[in-house]
C-alpha atoms as a PDB file:
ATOM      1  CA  UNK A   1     141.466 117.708  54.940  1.00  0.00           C
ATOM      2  CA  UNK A   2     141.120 121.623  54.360  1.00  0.00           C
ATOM      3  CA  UNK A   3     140.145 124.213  56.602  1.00  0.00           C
ATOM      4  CA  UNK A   4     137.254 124.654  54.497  1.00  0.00           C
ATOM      5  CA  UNK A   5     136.186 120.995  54.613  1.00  0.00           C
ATOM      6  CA  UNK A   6     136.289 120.921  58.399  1.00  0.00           C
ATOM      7  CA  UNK A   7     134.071 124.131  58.596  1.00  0.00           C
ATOM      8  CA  UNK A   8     131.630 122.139  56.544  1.00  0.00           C
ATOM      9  CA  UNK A   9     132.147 119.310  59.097  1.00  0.00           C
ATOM     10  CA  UNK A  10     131.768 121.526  62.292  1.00  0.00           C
ATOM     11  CA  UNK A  11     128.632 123.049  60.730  1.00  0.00           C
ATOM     12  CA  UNK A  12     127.252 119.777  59.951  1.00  0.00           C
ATOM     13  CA  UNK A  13     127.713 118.770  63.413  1.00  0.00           C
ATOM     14  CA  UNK A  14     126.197 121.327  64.750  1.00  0.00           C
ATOM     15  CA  UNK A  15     123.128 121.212  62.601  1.00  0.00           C
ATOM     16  CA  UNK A  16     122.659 117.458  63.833  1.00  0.00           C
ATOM     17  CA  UNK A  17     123.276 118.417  67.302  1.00  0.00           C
ATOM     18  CA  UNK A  18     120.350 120.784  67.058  1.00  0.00           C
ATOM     19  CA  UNK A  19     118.134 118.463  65.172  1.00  0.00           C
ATOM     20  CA  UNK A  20     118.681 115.926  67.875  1.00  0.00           C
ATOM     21  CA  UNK A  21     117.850 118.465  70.430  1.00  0.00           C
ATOM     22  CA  UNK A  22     114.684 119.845  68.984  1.00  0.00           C
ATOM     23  CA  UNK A  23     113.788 116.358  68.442  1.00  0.00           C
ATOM     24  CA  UNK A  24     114.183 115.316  72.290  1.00  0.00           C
ATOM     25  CA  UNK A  25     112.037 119.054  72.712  1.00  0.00           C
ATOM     26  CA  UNK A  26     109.105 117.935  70.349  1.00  0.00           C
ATOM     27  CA  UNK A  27     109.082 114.152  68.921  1.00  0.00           C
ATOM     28  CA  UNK A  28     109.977 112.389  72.052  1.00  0.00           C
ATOM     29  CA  UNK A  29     107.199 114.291  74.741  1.00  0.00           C
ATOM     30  CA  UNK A  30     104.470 113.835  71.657  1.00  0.00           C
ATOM     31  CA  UNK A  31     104.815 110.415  71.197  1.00  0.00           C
ATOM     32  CA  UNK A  32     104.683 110.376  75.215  1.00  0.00           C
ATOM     33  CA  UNK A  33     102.155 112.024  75.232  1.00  0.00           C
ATOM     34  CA  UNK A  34      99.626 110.168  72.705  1.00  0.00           C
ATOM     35  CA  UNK A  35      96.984 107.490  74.296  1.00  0.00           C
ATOM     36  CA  UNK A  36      93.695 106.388  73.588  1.00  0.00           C
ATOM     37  CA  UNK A  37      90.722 105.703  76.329  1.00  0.00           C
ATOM     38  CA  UNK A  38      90.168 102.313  76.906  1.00  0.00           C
ATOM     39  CA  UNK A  39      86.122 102.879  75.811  1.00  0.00           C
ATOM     40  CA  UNK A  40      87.755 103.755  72.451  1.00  0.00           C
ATOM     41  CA  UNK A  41      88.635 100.003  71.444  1.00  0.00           C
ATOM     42  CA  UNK A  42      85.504  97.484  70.746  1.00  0.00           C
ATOM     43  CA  UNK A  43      84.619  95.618  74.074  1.00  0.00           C
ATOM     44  CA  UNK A  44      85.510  92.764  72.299  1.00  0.00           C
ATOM     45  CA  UNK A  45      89.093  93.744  72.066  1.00  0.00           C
ATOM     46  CA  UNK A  46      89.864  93.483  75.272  1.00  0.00           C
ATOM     47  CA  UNK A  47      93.600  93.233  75.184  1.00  0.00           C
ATOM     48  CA  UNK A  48      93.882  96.098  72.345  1.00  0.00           C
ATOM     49  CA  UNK A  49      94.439  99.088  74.786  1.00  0.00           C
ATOM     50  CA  UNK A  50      97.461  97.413  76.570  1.00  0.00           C
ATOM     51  CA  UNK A  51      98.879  96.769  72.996  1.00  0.00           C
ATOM     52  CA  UNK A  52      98.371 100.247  71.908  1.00  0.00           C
ATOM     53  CA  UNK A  53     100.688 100.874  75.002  1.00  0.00           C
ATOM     54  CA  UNK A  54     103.153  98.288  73.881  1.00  0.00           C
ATOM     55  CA  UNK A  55     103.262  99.762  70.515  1.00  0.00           C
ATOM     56  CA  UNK A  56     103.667 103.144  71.380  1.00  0.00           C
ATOM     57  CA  UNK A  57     106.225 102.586  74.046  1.00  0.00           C
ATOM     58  CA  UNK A  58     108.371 100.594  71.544  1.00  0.00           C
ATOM     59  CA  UNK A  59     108.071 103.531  69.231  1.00  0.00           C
ATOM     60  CA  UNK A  60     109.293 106.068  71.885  1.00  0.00           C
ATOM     61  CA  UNK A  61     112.025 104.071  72.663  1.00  0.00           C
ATOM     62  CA  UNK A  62     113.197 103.649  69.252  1.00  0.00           C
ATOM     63  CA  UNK A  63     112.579 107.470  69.133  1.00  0.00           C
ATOM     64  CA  UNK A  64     114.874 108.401  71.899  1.00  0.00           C
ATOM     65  CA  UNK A  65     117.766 105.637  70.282  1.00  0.00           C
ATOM     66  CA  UNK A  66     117.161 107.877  67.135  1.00  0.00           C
ATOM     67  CA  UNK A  67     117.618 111.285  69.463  1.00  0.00           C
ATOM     68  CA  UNK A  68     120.936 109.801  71.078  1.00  0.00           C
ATOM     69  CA  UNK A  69     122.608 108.161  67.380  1.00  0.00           C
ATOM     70  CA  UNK A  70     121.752 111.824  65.889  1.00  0.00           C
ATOM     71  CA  UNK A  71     122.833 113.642  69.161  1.00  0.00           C
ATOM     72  CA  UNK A  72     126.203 111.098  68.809  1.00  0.00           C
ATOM     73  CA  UNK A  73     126.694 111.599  65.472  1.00  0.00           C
ATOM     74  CA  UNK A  74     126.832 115.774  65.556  1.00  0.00           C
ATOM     75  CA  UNK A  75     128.837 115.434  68.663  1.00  0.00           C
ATOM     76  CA  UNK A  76     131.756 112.909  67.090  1.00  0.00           C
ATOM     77  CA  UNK A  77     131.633 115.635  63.596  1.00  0.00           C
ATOM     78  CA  UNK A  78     132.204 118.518  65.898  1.00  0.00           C
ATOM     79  CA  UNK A  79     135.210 116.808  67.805  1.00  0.00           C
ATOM     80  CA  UNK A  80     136.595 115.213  64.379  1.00  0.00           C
ATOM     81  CA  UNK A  81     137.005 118.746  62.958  1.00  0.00           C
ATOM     82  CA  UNK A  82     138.464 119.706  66.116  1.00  0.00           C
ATOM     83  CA  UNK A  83     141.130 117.701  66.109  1.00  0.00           C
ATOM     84  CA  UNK A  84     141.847 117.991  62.379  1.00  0.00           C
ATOM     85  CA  UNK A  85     141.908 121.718  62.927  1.00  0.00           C
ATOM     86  CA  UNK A  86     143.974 121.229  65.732  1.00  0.00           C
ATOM     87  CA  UNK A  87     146.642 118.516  63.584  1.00  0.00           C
ATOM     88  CA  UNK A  88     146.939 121.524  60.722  1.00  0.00           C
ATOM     89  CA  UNK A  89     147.578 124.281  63.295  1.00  0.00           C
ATOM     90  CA  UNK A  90     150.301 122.216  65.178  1.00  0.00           C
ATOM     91  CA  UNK A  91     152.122 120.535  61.778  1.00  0.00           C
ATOM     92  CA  UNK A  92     150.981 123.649  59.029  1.00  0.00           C
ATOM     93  CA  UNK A  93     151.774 122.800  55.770  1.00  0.00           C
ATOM     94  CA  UNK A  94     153.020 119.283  56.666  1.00  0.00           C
ATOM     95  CA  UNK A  95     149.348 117.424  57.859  1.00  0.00           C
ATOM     96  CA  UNK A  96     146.845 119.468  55.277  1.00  0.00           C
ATOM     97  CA  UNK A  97     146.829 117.509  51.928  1.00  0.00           C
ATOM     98  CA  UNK A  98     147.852 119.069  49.079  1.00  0.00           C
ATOM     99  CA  UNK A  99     145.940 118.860  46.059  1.00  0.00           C
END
């Protein structure tokens, strides 16, 4: 792996990493935030409310599993090209494939 290909790997990282966290600042407190009165289902739809709540709590939590994998993800690209860029500094010539 080339210095140039771990750049690209840092930087891709990082971009996830920062998706993930603007994410967990927007996505994550809107779908938190989102209800409906109970007046706004038909009376005879009594159990529709605490099924909207079902619903929307199942989506938030698959939400915040999407925050963490993306979050993960930058985090293990960032620490990959670390230690690559660490390997080539340490063995030079030896650990970089040549082409």
């Amino acid at each position: 792996m080339t210095s140039l290909e771990t750049e690209a790997m840092r930087r891709a990282g990082q971009t996830i990493s920062e998706d993930a966290k603007s994410f967990a600042d927007t996505v994550l407190p809107k779908i938190a935030s989102l209800t409906l009165p109970r007046d706004a289902f038909p009376m005879f739809a009594w159990n529709l409310p605490d099924d909207y709540e079902r619903v929307r709590q199942g989506v938030g939590d698959v939400a915040a599993a999407l925050q963490k994998t993306m979050d993960s993800i930058g985090t293990a690209l960032t620490a990959i090209a670390t230690h690559y860029e660490e390997q080539e500094r340490v063995r030079g010539e030896n650990f970089t494939y040549q082409d």
